[in-house]
N, C-alpha and C. Protein backbone atom coordinates (compact mmCIF):
# COMPACT_ATOMS: atom_id res chain seq x y z
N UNK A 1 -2.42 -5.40 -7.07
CA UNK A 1 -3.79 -5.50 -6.59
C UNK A 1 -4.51 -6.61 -7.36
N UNK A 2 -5.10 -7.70 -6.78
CA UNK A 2 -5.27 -8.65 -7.24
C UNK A 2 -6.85 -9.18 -6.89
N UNK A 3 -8.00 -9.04 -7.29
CA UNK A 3 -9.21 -9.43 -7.42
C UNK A 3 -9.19 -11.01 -7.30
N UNK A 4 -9.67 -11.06 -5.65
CA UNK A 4 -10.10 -12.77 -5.26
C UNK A 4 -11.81 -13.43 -5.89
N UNK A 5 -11.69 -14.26 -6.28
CA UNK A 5 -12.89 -14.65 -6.52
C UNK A 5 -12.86 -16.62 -5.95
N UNK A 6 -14.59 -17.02 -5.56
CA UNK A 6 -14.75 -18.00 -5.15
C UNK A 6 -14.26 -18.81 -6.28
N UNK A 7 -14.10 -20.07 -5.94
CA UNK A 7 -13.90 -21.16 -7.09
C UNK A 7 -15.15 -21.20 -8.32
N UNK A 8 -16.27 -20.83 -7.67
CA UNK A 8 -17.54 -21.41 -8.31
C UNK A 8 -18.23 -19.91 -8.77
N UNK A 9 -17.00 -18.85 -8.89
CA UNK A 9 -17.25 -18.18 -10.04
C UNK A 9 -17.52 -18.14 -11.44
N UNK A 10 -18.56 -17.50 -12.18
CA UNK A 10 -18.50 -17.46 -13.47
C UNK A 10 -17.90 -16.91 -14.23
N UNK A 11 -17.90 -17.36 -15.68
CA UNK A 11 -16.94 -16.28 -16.76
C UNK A 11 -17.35 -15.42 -16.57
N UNK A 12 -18.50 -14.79 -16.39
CA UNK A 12 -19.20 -13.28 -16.21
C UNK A 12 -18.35 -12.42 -15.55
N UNK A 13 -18.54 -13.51 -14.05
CA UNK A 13 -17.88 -13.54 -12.59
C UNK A 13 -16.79 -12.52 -12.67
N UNK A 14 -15.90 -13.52 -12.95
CA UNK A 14 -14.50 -13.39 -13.90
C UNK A 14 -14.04 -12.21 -14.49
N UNK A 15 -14.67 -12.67 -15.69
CA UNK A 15 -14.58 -10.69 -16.23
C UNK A 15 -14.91 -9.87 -15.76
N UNK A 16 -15.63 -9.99 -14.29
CA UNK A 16 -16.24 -8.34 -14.11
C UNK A 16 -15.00 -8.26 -13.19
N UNK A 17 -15.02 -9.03 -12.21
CA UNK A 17 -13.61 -8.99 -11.32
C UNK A 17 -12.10 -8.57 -12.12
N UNK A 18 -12.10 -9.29 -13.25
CA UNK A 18 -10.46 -8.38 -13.66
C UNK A 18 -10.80 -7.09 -14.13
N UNK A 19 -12.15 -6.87 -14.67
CA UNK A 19 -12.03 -5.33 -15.22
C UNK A 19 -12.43 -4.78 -13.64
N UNK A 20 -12.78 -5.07 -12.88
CA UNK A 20 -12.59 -4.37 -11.24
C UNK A 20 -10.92 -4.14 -10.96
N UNK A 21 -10.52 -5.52 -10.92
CA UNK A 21 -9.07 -5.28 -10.46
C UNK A 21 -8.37 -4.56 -11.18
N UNK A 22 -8.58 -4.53 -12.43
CA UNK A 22 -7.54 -3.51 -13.85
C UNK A 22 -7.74 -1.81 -13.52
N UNK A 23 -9.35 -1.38 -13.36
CA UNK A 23 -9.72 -0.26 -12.94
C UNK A 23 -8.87 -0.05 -11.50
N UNK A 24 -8.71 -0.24 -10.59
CA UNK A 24 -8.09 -0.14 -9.30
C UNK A 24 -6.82 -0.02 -9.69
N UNK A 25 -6.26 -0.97 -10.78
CA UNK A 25 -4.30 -0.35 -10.94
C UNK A 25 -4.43 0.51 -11.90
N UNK A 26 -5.51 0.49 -13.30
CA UNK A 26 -5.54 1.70 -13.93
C UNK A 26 -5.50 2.98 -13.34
N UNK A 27 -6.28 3.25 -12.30
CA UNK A 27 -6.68 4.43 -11.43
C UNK A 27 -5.23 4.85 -10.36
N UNK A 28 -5.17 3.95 -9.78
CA UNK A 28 -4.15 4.25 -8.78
C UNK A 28 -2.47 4.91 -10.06
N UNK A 29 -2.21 4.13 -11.24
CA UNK A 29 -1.47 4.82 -12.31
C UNK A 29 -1.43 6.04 -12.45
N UNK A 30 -3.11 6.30 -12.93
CA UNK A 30 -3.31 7.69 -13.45
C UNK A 30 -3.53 8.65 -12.48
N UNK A 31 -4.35 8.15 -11.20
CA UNK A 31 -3.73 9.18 -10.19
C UNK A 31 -2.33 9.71 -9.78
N UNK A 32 -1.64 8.91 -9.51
CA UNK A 32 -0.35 8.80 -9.32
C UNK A 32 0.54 10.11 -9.79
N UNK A 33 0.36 9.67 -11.27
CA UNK A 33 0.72 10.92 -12.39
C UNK A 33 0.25 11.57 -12.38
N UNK A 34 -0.87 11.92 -12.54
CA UNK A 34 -1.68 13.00 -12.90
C UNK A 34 -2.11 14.16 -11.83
N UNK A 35 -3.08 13.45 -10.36
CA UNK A 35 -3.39 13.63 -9.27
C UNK A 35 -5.36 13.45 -9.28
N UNK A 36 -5.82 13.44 -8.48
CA UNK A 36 -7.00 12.96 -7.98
C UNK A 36 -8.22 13.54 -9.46
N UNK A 37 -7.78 15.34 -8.83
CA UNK A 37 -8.36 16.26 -10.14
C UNK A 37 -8.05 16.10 -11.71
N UNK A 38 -7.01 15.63 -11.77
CA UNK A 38 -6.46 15.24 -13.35
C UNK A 38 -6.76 14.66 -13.85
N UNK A 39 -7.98 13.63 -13.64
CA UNK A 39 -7.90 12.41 -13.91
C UNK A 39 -9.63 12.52 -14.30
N UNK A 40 -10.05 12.39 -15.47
CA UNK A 40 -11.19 11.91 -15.28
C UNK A 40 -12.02 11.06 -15.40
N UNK A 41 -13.71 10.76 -15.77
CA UNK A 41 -13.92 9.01 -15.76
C UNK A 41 -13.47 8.81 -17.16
N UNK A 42 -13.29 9.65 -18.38
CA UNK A 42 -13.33 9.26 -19.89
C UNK A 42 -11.94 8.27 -19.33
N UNK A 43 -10.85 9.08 -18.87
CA UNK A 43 -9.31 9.04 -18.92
C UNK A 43 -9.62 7.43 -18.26
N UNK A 44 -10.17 7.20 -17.35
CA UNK A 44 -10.18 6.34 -16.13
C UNK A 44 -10.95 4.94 -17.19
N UNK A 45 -11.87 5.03 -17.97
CA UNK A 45 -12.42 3.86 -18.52
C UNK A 45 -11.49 3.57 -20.05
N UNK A 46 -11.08 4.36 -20.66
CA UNK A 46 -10.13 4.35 -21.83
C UNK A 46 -8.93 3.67 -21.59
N UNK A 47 -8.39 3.57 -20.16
CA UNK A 47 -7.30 3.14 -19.53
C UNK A 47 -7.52 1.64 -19.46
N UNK A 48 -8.72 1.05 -19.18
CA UNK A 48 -9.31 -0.74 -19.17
C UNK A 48 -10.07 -1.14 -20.64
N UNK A 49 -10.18 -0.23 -22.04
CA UNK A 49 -11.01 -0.82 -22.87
C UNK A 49 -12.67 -0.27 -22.86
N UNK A 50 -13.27 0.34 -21.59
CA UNK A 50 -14.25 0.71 -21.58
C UNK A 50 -14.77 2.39 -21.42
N UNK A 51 -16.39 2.45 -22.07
CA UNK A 51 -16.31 4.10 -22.00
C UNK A 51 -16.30 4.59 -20.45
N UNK A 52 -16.42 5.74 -20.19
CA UNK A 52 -16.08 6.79 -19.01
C UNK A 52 -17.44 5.98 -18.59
N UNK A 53 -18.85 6.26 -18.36
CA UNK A 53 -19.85 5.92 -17.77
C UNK A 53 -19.92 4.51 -17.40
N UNK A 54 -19.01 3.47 -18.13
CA UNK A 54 -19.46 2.01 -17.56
C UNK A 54 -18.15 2.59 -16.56
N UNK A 55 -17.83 2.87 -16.07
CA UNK A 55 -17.00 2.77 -14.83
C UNK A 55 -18.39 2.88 -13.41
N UNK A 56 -19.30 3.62 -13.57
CA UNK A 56 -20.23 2.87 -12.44
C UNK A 56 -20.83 1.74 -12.64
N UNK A 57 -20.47 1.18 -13.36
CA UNK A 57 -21.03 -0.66 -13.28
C UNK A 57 -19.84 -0.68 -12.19
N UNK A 58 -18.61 -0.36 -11.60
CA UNK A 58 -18.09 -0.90 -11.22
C UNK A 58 -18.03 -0.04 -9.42
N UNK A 59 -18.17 1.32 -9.97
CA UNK A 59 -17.95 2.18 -8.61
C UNK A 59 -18.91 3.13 -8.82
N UNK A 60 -19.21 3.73 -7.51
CA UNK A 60 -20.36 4.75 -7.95
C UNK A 60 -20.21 6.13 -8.03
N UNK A 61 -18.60 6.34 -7.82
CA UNK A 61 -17.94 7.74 -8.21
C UNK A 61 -16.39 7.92 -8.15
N UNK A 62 -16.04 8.16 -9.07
CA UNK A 62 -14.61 8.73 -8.81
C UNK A 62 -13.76 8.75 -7.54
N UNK A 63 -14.93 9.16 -6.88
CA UNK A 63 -14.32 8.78 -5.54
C UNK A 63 -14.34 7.45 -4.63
N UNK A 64 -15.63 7.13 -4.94
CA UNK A 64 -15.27 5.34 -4.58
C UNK A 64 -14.43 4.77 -4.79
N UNK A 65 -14.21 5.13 -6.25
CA UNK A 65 -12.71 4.01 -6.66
C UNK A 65 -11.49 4.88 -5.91
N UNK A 66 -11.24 5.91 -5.67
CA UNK A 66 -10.21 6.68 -4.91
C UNK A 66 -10.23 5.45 -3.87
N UNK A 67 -11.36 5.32 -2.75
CA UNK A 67 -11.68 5.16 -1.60
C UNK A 67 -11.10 3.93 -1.69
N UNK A 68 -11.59 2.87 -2.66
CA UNK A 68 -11.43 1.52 -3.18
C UNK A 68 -10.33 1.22 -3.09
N UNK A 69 -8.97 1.89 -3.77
CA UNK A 69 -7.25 1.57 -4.00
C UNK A 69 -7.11 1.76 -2.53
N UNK A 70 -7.18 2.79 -2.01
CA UNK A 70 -6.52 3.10 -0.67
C UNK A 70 -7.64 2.30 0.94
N UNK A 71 -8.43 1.85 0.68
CA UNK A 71 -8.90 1.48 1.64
C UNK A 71 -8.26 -0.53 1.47
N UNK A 72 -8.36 -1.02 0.49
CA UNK A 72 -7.42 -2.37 -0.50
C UNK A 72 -6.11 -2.20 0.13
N UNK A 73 -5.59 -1.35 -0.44
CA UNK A 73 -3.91 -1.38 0.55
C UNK A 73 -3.80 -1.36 2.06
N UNK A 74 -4.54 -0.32 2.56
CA UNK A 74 -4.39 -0.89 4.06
C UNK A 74 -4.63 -1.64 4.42
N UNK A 75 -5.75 -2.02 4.12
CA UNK A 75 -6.48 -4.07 4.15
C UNK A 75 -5.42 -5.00 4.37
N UNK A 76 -4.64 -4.65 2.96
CA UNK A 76 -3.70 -5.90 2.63
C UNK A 76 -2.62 -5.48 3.65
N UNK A 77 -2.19 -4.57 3.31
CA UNK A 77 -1.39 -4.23 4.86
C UNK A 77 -1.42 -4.78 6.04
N UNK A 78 -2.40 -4.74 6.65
CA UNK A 78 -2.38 -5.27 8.05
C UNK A 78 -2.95 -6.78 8.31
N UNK A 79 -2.96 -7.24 6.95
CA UNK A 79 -3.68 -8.74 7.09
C UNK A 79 -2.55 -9.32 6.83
N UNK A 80 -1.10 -9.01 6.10
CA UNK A 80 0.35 -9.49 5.48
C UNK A 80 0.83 -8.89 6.78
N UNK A 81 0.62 -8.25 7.25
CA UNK A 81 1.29 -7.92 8.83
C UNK A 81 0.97 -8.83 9.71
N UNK A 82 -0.30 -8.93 9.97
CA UNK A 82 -0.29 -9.87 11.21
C UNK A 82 -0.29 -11.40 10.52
N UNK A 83 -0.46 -11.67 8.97
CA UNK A 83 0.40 -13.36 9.18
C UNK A 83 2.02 -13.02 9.41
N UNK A 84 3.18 -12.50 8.86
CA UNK A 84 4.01 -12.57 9.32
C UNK A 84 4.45 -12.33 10.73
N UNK A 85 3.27 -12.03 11.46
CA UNK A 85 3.74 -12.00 13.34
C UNK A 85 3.42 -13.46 13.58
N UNK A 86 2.19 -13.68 13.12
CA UNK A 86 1.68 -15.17 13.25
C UNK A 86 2.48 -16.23 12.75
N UNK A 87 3.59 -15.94 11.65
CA UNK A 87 4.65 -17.08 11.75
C UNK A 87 5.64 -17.10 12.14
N UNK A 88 5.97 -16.05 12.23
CA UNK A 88 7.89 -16.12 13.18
C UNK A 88 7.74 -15.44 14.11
N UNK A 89 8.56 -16.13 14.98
CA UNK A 89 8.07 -15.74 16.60
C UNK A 89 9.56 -15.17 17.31
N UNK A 90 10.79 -15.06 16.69
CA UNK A 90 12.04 -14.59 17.12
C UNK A 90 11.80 -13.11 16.87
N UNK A 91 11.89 -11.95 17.60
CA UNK A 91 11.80 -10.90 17.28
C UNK A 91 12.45 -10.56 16.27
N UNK A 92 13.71 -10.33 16.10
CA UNK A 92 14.25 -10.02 14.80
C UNK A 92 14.33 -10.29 13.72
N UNK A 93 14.35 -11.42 13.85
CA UNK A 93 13.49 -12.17 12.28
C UNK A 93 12.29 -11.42 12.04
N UNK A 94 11.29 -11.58 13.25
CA UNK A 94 10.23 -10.92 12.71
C UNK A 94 9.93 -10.04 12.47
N UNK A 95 10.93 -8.81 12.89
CA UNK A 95 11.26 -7.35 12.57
C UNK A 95 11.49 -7.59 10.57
N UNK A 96 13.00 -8.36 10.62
CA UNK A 96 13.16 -8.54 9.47
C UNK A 96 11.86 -8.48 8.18
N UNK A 97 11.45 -9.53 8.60
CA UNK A 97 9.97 -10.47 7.66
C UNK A 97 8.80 -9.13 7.76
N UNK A 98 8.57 -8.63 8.64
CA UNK A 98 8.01 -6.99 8.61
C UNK A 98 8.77 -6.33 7.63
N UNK A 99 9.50 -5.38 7.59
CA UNK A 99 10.19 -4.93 6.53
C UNK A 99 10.45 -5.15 5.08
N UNK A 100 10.66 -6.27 5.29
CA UNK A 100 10.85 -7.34 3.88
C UNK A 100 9.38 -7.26 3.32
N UNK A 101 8.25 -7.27 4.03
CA UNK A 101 6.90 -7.52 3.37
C UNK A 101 6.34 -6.04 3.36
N UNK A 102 7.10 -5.26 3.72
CA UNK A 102 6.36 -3.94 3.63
C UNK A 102 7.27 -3.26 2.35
N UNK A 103 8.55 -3.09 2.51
CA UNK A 103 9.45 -2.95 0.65
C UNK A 103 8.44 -3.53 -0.28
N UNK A 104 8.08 -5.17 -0.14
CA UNK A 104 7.34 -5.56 -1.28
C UNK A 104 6.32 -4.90 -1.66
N UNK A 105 5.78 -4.26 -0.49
CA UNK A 105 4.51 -3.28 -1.12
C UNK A 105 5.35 -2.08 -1.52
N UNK A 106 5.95 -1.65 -0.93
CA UNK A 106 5.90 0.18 -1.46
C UNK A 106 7.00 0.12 -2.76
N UNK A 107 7.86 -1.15 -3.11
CA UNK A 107 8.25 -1.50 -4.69
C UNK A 107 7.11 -1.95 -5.74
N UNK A 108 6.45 -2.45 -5.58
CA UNK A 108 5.24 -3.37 -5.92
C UNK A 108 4.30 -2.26 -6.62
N UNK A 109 3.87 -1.34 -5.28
CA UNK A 109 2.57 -0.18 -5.24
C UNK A 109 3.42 1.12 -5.06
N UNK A 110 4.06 1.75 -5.59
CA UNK A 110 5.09 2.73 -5.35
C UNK A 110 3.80 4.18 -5.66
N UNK A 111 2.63 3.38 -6.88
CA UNK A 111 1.62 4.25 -7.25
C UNK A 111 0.54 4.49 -6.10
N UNK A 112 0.25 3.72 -5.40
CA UNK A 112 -0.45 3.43 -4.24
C UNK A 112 -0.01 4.61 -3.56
N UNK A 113 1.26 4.64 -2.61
CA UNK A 113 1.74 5.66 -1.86
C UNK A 113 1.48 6.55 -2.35
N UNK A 114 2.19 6.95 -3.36
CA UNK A 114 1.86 8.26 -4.21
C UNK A 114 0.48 8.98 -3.64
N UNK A 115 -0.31 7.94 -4.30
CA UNK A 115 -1.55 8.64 -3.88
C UNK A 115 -2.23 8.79 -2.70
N UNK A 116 -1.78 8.18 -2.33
CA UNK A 116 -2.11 8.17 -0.44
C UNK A 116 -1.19 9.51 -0.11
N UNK A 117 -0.32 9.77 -0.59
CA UNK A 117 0.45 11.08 -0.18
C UNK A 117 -0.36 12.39 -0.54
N UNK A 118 -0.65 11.99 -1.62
CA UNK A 118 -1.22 13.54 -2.45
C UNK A 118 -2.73 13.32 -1.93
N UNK A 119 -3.75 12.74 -2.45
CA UNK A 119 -4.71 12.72 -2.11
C UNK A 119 -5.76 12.01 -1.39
N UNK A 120 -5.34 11.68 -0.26
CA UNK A 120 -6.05 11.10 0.77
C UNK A 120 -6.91 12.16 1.28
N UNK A 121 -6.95 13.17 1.15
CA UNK A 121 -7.96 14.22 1.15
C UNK A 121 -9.00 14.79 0.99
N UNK A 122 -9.00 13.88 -0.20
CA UNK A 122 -10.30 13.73 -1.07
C UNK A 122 -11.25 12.83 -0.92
N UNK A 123 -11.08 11.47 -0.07
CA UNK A 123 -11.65 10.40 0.26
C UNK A 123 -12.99 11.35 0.65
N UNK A 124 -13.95 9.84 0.48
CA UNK A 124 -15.09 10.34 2.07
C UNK A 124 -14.46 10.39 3.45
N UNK A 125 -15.75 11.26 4.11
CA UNK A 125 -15.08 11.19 5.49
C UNK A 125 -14.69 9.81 6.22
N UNK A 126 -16.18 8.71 5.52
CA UNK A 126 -16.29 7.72 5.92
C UNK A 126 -14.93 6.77 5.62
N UNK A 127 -14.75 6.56 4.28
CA UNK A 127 -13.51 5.87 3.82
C UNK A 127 -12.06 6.55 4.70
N UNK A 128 -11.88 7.97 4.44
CA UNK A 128 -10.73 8.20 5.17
C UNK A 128 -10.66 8.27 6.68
N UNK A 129 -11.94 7.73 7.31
CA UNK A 129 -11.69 6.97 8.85
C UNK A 129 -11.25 5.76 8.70
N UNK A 130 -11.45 4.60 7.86
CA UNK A 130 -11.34 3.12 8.02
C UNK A 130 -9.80 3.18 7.75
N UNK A 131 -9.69 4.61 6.46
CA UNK A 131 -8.36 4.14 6.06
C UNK A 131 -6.97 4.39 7.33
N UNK A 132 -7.92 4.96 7.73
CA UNK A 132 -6.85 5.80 8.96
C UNK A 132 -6.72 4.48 10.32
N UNK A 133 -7.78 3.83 10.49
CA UNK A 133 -7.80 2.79 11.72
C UNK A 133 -7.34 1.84 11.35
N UNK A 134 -7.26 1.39 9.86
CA UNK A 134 -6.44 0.11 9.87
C UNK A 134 -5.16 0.31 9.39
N UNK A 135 -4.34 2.09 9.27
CA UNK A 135 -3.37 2.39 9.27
C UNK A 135 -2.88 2.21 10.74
N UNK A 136 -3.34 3.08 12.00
CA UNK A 136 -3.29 2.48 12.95
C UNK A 136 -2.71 1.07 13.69
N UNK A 137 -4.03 0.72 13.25
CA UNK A 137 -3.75 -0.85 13.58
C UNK A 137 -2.42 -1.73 13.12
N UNK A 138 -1.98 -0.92 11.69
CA UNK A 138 -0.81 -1.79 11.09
C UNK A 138 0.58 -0.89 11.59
N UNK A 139 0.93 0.18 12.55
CA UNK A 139 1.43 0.98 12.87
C UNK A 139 1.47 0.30 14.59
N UNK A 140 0.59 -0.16 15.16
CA UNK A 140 0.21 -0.89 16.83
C UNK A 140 1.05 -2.70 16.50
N UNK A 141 0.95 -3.23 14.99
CA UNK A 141 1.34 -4.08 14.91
C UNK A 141 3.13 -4.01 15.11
N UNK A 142 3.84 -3.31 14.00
CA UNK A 142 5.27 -2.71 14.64
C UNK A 142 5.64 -2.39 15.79
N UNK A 143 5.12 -1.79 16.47
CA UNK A 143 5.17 -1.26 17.67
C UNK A 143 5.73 -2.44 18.69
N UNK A 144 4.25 -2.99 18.51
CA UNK A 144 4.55 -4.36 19.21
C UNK A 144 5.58 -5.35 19.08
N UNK A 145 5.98 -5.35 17.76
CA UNK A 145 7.64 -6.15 17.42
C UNK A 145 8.57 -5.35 17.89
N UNK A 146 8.34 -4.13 17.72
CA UNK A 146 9.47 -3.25 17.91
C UNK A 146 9.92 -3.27 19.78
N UNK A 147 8.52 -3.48 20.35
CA UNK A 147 8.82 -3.41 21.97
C UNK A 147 9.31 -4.74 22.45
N UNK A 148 9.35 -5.94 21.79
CA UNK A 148 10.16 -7.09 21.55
C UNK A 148 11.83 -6.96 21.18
N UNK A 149 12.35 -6.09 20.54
CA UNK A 149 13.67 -6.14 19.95
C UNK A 149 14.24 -5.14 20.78
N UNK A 150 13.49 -4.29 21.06
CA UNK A 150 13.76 -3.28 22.17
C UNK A 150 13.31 -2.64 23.34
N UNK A 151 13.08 -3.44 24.26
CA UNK A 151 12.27 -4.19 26.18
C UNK A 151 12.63 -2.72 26.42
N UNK A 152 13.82 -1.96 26.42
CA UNK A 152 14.47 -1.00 26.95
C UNK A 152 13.70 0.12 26.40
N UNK A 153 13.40 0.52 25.45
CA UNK A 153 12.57 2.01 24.74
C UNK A 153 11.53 2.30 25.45
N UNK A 154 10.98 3.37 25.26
CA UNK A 154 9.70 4.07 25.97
C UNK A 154 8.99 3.96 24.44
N UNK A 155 7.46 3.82 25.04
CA UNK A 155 6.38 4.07 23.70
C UNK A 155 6.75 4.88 22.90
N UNK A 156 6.34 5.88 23.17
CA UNK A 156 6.67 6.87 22.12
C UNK A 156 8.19 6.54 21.39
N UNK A 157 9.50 6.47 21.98
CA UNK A 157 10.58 6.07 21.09
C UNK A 157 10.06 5.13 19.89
N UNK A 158 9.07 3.78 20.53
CA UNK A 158 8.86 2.54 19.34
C UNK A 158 8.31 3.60 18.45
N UNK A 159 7.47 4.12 18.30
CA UNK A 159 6.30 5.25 17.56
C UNK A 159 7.18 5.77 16.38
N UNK A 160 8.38 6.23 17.48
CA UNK A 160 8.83 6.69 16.07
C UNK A 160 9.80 6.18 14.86
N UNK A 161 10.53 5.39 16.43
CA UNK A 161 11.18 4.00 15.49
C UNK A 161 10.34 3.35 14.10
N UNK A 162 9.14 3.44 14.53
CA UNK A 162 7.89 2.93 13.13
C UNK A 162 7.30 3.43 12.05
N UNK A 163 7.26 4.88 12.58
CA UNK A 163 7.12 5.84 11.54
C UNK A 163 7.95 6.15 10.94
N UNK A 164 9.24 6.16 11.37
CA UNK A 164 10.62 6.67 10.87
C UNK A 164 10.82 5.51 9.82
N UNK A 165 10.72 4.46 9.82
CA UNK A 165 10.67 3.13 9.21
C UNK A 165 10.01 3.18 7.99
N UNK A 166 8.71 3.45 7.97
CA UNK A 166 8.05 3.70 7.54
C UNK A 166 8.03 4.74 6.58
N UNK A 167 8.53 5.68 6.68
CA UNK A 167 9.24 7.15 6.44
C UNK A 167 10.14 6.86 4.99
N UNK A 168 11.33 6.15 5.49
CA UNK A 168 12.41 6.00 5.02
C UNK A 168 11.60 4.46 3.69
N UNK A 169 11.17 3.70 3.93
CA UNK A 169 10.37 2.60 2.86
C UNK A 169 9.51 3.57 1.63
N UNK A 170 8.67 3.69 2.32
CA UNK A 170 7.76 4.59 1.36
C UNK A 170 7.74 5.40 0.77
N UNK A 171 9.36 6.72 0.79
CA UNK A 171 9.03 7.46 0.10
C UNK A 171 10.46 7.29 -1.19
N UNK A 172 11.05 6.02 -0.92
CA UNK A 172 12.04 5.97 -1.88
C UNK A 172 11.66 4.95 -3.27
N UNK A 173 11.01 4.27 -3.15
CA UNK A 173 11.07 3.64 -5.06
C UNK A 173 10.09 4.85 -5.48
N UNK A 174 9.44 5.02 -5.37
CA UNK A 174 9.35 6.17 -6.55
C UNK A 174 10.04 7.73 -6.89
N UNK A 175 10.83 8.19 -5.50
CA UNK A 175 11.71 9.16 -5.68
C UNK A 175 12.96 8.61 -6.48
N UNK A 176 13.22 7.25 -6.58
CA UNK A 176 14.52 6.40 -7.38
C UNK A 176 14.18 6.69 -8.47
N UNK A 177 12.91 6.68 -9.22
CA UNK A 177 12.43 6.64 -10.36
C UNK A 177 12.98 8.10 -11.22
N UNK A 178 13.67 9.43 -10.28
CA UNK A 178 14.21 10.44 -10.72
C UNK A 178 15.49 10.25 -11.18
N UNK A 179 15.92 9.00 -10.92
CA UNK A 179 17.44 8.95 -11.22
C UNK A 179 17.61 8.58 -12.96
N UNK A 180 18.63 9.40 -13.25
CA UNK A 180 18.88 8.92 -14.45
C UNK A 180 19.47 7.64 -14.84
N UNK A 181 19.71 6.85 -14.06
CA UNK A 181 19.94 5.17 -14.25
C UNK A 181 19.13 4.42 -12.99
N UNK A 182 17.81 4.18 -13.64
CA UNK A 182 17.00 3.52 -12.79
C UNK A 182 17.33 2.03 -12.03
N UNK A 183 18.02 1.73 -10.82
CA UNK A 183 17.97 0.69 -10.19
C UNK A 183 16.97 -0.79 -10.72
N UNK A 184 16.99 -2.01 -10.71
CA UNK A 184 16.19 -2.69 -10.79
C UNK A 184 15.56 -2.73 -9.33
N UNK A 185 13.97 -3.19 -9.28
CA UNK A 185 13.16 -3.55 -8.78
C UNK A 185 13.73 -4.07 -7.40
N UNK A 186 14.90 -5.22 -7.82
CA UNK A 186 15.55 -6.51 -6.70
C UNK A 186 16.18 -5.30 -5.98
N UNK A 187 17.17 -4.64 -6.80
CA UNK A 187 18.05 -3.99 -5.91
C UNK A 187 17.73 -3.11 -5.18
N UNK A 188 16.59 -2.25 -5.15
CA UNK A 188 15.71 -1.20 -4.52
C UNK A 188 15.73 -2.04 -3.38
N UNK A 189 14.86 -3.11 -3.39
CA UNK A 189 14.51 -3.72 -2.57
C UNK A 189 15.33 -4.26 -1.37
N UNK A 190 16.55 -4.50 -2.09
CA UNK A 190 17.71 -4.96 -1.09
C UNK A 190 17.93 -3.85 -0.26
N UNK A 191 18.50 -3.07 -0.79
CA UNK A 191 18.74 -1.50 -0.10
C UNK A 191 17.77 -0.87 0.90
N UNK A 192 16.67 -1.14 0.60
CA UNK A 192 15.57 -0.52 1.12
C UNK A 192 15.52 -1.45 2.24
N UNK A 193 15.20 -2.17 2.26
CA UNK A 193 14.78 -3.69 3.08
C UNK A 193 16.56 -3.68 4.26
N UNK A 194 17.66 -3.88 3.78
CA UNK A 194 18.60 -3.61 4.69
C UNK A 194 19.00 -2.16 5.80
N UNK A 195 18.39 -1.32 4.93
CA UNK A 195 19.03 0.14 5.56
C UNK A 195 17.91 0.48 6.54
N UNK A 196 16.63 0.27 5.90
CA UNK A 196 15.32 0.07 7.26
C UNK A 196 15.65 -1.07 8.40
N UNK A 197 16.20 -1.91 7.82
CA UNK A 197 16.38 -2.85 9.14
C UNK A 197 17.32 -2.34 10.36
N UNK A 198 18.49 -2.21 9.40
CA UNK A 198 19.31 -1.42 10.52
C UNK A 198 19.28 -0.01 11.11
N UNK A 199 18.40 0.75 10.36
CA UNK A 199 17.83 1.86 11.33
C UNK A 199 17.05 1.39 12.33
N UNK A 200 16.06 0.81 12.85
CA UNK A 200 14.97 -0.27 13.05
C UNK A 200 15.71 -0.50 14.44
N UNK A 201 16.76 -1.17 14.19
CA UNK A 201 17.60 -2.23 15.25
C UNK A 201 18.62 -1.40 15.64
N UNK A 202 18.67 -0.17 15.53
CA UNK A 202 19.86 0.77 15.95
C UNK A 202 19.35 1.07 17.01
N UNK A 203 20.50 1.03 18.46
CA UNK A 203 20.35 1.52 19.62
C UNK A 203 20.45 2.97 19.60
């Protein structure tokens, strides 16, 4: 998770944006482990250098910043989705380049999922609608590759072809993390990224 700033930002600028961006991977960490309730602001500002209360200089509740990690990932989600439709135009490649950019997240943010698993619950109502429509939206984007590689399927088959996809990405680098000889990062990725493809492309 990476805090954009204009060029003609200040040092101020600057620092407030990485201690934004640090709080967002601090949080999404300690949720992760802990869970939504486990976690509180002392735990949450001790984690970046600062006390529990300057965390609303940055959010205005515990739950904002909840709202904040998981509303950020779907964002990035479906904006890394539709440039890779927007550059390769061979279906299977672009099936591929889908997959390939979605491993990078759920190796990358393995803490992200996590918490989107356990506590997406807790959001506002408001946040856990946006988070849900531009889940959607990045779920309508597959679909649409998927009805490219396979003219022959009925909707619902792509649906699940995507979720199933989806399914099988997301819930393995951090279930790997149980193994007593932890895989590297690359090789997760290979595995993950090949065995989704060819489920994906299986008649």
């Amino acid at each position: 998770m990476t805090t954009r700033l204009p060029d003609a930002a200040t040092p101020r600028d600057r620092a407030k944006a990485e201690r934004h961006g640090a709080l967002l991977r601090e949080a999404a960490r300690l949720f992760a482990a802990h869970g939504f309730d486990g976690v509180s602001l002392e735990d949450l500002g001790a984690a970046v250098g600062i006390t529990g209360p300057a965390v609303y200089r940055h959010f205005s509740s515990k739950r904002a910043l909840l709202g904040a990690i998981l509303l950020r990932a779907s964002g990035d989600l479906l904006s890394g989705g539709r440039r890779v439709i927007a550059q390769v135009t061979e279906p299977r490649q672009c099936l591929r380049e889908l997959v390939d950019f979605h491993v990078d997240f759920a190796v990358t943010d393995a803490d992200v999922i996590r918490v989107h698993d356990r506590d997406l619950a807790r959001l506002s109502d408001a946040d856990r609608h946006e988070v849900r429509r531009l889940q959607r939206e990045y779920v309508d984007l597959w679909i649409g590759v998927l009805e490219r590689v396979h003219p022959d399927r009925a909707a619902t088959d792509l649906r699940v072809r995507a979720h199933a996809g989806f399914g099988l990405i997301n819930s393995t680098p951090y279930s790997v993390r149980a193994l007593r000889d932890v895989p590297p990062d690359a090789v997760v990725h290979h595995i993950l990224s090949d065995m989704a493809f060819a489920a994906l492309c299986a008649h």
